[in-house]
C-alpha atoms as a PDB file:
ATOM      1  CA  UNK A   1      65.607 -50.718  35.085  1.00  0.00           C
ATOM      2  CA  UNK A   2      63.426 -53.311  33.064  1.00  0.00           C
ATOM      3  CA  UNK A   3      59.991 -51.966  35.168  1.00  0.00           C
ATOM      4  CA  UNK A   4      61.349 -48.357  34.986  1.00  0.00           C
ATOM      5  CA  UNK A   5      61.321 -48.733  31.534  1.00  0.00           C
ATOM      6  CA  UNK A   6      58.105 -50.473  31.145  1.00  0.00           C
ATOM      7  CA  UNK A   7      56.508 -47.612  33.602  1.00  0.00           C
ATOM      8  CA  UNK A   8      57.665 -45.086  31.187  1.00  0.00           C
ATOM      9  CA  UNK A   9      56.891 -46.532  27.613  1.00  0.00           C
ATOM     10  CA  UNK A  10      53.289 -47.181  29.398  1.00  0.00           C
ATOM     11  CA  UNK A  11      52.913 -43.864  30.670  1.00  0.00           C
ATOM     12  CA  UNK A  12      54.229 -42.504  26.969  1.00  0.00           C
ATOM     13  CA  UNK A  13      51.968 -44.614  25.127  1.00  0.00           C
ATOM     14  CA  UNK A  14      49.357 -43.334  27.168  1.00  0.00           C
ATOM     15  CA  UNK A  15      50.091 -39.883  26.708  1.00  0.00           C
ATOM     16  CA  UNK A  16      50.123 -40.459  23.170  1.00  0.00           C
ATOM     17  CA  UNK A  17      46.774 -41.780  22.588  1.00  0.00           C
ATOM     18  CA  UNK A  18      45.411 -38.891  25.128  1.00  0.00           C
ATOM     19  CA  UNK A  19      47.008 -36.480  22.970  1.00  0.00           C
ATOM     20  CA  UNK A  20      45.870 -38.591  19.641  1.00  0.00           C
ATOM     21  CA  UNK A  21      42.764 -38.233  21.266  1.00  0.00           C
ATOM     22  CA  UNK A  22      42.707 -34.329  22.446  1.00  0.00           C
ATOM     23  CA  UNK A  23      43.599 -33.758  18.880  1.00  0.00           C
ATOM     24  CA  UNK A  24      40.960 -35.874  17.382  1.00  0.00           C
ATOM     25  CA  UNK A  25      38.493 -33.962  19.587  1.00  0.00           C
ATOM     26  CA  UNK A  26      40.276 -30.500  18.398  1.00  0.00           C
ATOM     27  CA  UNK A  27      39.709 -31.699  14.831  1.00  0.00           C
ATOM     28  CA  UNK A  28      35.725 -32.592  15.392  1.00  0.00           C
ATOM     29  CA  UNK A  29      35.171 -29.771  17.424  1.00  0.00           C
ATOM     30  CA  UNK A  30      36.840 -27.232  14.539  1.00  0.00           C
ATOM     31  CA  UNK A  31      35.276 -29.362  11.737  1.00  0.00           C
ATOM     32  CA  UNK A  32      31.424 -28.740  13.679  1.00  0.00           C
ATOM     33  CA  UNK A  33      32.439 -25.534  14.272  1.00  0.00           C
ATOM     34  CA  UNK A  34      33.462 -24.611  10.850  1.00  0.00           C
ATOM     35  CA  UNK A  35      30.044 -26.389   9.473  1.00  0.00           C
ATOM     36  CA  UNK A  36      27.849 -24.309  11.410  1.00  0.00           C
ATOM     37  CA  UNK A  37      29.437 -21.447  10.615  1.00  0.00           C
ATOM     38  CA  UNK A  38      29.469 -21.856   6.840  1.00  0.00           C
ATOM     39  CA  UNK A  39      25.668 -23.143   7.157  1.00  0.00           C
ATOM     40  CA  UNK A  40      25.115 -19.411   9.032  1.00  0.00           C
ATOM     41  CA  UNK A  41      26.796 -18.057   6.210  1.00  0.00           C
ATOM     42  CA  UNK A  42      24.645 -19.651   3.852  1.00  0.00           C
ATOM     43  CA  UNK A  43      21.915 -18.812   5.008  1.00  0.00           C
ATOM     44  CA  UNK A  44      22.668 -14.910   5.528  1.00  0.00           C
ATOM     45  CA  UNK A  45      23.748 -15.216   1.881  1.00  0.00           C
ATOM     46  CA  UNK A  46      20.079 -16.969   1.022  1.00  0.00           C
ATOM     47  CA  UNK A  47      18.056 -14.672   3.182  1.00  0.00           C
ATOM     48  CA  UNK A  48      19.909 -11.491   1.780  1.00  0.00           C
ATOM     49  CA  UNK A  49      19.339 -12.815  -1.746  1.00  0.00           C
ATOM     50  CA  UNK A  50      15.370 -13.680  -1.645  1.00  0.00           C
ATOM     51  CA  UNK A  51      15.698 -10.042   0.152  1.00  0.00           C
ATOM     52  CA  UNK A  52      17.270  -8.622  -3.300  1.00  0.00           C
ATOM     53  CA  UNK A  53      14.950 -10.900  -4.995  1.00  0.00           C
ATOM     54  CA  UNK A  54      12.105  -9.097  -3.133  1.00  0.00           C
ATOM     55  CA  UNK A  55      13.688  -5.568  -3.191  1.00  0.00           C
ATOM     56  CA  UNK A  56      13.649  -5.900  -7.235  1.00  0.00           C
ATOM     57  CA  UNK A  57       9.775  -7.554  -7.375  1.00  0.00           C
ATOM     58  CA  UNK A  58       8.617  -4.590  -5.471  1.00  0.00           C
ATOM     59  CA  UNK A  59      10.431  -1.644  -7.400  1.00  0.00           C
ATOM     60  CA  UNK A  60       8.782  -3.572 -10.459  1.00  0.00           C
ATOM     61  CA  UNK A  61       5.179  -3.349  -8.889  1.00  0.00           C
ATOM     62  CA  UNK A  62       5.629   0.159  -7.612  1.00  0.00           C
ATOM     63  CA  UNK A  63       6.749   0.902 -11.542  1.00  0.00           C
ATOM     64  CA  UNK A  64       3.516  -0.449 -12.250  1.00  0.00           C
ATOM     65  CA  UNK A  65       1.440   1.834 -10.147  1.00  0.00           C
ATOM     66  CA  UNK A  66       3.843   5.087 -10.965  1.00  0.00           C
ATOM     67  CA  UNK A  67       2.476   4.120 -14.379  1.00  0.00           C
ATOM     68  CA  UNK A  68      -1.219   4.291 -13.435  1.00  0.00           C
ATOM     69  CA  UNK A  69      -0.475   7.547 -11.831  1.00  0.00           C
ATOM     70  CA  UNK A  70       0.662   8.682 -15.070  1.00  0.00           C
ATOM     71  CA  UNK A  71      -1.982   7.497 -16.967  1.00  0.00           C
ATOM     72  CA  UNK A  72      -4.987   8.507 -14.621  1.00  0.00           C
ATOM     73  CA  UNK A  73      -2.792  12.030 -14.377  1.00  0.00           C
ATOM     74  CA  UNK A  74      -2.936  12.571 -17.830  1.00  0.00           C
ATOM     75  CA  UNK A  75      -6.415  11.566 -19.374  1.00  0.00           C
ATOM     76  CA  UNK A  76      -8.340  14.356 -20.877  1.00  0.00           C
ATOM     77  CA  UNK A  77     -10.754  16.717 -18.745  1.00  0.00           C
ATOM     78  CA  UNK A  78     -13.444  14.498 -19.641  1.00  0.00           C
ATOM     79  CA  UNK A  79     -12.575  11.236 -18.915  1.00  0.00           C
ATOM     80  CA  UNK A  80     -10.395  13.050 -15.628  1.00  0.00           C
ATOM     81  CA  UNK A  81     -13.578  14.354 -13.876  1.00  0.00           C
ATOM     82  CA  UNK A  82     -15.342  10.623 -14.574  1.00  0.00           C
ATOM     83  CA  UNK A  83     -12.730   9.210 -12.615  1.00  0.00           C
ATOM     84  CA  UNK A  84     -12.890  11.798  -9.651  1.00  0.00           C
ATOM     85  CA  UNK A  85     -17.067  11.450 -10.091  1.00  0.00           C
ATOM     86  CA  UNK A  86     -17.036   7.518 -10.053  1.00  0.00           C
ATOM     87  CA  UNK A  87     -14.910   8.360  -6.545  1.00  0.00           C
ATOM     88  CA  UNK A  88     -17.252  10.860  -5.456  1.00  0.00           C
ATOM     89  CA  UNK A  89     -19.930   9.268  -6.031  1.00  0.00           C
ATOM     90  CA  UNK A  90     -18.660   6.618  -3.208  1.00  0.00           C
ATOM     91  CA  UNK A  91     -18.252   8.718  -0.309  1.00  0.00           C
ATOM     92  CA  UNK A  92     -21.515   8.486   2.128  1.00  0.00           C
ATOM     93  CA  UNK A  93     -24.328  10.753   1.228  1.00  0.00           C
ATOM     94  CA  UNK A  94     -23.396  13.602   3.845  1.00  0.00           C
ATOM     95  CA  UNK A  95     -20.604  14.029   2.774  1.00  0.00           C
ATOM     96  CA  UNK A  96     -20.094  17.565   1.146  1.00  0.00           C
ATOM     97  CA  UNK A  97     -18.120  20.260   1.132  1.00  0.00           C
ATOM     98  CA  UNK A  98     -15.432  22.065  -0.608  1.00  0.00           C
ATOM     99  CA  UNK A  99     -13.369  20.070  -2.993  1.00  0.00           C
ATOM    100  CA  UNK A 100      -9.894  20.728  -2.501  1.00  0.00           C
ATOM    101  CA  UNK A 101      -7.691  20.701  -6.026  1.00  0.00           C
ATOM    102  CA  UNK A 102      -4.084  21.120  -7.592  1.00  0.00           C
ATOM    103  CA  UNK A 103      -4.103  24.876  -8.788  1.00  0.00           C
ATOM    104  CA  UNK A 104      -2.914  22.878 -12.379  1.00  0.00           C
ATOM    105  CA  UNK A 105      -6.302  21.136 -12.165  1.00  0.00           C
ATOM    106  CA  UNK A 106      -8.383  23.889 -11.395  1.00  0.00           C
ATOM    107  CA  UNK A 107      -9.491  23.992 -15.266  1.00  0.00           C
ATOM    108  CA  UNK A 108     -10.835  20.555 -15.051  1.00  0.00           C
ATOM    109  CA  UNK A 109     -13.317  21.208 -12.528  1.00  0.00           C
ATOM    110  CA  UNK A 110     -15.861  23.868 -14.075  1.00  0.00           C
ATOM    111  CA  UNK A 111     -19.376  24.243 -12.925  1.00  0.00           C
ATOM    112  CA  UNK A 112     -20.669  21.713 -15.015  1.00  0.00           C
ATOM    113  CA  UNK A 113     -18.348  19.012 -13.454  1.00  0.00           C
ATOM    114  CA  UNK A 114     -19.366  20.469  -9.889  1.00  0.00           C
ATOM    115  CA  UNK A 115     -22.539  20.190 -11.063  1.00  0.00           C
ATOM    116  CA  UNK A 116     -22.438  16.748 -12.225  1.00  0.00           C
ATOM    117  CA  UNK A 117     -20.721  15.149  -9.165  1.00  0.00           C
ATOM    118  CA  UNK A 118     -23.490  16.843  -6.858  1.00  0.00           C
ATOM    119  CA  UNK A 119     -26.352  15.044  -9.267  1.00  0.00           C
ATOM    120  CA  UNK A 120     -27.094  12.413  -6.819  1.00  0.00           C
ATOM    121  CA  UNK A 121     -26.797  14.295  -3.388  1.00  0.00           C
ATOM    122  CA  UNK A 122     -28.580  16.113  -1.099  1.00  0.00           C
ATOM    123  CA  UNK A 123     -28.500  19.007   1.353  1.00  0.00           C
ATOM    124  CA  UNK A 124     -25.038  18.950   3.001  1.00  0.00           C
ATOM    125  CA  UNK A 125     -23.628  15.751   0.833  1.00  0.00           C
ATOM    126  CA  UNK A 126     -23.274  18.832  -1.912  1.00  0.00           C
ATOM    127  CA  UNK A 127     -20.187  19.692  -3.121  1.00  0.00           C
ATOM    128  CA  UNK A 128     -20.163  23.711  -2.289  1.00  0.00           C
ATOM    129  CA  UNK A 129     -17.034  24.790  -4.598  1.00  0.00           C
ATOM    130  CA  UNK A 130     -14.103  23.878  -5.700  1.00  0.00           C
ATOM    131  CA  UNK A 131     -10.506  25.414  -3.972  1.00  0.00           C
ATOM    132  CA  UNK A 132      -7.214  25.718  -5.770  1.00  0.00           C
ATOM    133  CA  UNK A 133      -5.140  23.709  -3.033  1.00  0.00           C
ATOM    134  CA  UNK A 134      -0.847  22.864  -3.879  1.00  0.00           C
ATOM    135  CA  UNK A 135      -1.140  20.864  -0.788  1.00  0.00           C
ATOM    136  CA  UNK A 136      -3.179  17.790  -3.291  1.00  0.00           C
ATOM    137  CA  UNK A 137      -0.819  16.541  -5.658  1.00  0.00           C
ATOM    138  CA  UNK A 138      -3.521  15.154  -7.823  1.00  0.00           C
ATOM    139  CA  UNK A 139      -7.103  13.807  -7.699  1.00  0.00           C
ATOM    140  CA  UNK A 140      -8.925  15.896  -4.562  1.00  0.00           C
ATOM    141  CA  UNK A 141      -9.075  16.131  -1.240  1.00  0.00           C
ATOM    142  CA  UNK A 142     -13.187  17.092   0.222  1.00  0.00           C
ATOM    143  CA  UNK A 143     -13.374  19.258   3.608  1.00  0.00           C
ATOM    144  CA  UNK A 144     -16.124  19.328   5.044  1.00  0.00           C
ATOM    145  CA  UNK A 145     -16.910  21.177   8.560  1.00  0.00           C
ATOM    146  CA  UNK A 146     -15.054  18.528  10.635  1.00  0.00           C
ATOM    147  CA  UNK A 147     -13.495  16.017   8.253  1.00  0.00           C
ATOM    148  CA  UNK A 148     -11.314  15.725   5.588  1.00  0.00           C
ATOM    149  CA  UNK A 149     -11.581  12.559   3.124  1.00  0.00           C
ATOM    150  CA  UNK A 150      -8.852  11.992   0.696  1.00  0.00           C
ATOM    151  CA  UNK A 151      -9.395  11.423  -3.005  1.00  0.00           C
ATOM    152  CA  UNK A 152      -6.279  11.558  -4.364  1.00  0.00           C
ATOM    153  CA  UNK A 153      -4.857   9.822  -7.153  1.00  0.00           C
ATOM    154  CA  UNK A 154      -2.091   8.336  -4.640  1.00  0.00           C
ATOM    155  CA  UNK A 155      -4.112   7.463  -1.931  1.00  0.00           C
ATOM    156  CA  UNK A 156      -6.089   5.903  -4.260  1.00  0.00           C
ATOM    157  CA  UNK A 157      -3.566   3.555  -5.548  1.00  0.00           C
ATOM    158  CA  UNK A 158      -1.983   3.599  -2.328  1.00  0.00           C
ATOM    159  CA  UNK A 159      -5.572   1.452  -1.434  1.00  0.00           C
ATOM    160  CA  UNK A 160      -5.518  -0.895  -4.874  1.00  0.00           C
ATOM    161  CA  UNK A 161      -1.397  -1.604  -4.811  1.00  0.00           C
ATOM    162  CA  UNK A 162      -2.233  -2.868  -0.849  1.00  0.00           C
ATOM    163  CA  UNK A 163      -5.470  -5.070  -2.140  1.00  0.00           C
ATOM    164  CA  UNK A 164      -3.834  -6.681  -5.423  1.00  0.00           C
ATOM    165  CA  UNK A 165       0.009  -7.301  -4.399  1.00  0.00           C
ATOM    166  CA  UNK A 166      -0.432 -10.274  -5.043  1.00  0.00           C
ATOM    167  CA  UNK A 167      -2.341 -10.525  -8.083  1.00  0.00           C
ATOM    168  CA  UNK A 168       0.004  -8.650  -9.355  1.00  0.00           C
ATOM    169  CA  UNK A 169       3.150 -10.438  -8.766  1.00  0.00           C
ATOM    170  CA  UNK A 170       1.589 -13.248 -10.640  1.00  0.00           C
ATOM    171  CA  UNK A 171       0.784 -11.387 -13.427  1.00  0.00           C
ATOM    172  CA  UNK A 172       4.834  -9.875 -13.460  1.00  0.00           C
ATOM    173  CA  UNK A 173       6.455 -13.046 -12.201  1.00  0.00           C
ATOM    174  CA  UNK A 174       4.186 -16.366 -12.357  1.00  0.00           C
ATOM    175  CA  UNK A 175       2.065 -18.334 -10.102  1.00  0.00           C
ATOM    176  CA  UNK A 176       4.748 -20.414  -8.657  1.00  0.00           C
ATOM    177  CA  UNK A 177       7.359 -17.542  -8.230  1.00  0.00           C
ATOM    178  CA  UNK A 178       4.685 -16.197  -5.849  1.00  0.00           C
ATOM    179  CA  UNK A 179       3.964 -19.447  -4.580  1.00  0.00           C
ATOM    180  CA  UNK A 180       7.500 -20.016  -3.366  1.00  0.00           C
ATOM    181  CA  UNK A 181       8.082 -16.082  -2.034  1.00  0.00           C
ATOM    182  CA  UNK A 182       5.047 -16.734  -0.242  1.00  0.00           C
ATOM    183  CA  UNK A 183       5.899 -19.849   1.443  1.00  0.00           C
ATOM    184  CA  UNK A 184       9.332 -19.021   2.358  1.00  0.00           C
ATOM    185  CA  UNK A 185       7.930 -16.035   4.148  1.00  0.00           C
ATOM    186  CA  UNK A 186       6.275 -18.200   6.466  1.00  0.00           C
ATOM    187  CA  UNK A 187       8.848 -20.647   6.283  1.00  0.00           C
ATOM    188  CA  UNK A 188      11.603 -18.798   7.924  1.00  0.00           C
END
């Protein structure tokens, strides 16, 4: 009875530290399991903010440029048809044709402004006339006999927002808020 006994407070003992020791490995197992899944969580929660973060820095560039558009929109005929000219005036020298407009622009482009953007060119780099268009929003678009090359206000800043992002996030937000948007961009 003595060894019977012995047997089964051996055999109990040893079930009790297997099951102190299944449950110890439950614990660990939960505990690991729980810390991953609250560092995932943390770092949806971090990724989704610098996303906000991102979101908001963008809608203030873009209010930036929808302020240009304004601006360039509404200066006077004079100062208008400089702008459109100093654009002109960079297209390559054969280049011509018709110079597609906004009907509500039409007024800005008399013959003397025709005649002033074709100062410089030559034979068929001349602009031939100028065509009331509601397809272009703003600025022009120039057809020639088998292109088209788009002058438009928004294409335009369409070009500079691409080429100064950056510049202008530092100017809205500082050098080292850049600095850090940057890096984690290539951190993660």
């Amino acid at each position: 009875v003595e060894a019977a006994r012995g047997e089964s407070e051996a055999a109990i003992a040893q079930l009790r530290d297997d099951c102190r020791m299944a449950l110890d490995a439950s614990v660990n197992a939960a505990e690991a399991a729980a810390k991953r899944e609250t560092a995932r969580i943390l770092g949806q929660a971090r990724h989704e903010g610098r996303l906000r973060m991102l979101a908001a820095k963008n809608e203030a560039i873009d209010e930036v440029f929808v302020r240009a558009k304004r601006a360039l929109s509404a200066l006077g005929d004079k100062e208008y048809a400089e702008w459109i000219a100093s654009w002109l005036k960079n297209l390559p020298a054969d280049a011509g044709g018709a110079i597609h407009v906004n009907p509500k622009d039409i007024g800005r482009y008399t013959k003397a402004v025709l005649d002033q953007f074709n100062q410089s060119r030559q034979g068929v780099g001349r602009f031939t006339e100028v065509v009331a268009d509601p397809k272009v929003e703003n600025g022009c678009m120039v057809f020639g006999p088998d292109y088209s090359i788009d002058c438009t206000i928004n294409r335009k800043l369409a070009a500079l927002r691409e080429s100064i992002t950056g510049e202008v996030a530092v100017a809205l937000f500082g050098q080292r808020a850049h600095e850090r948007t940057h890096q984690r961009g290539f951190q993660e």
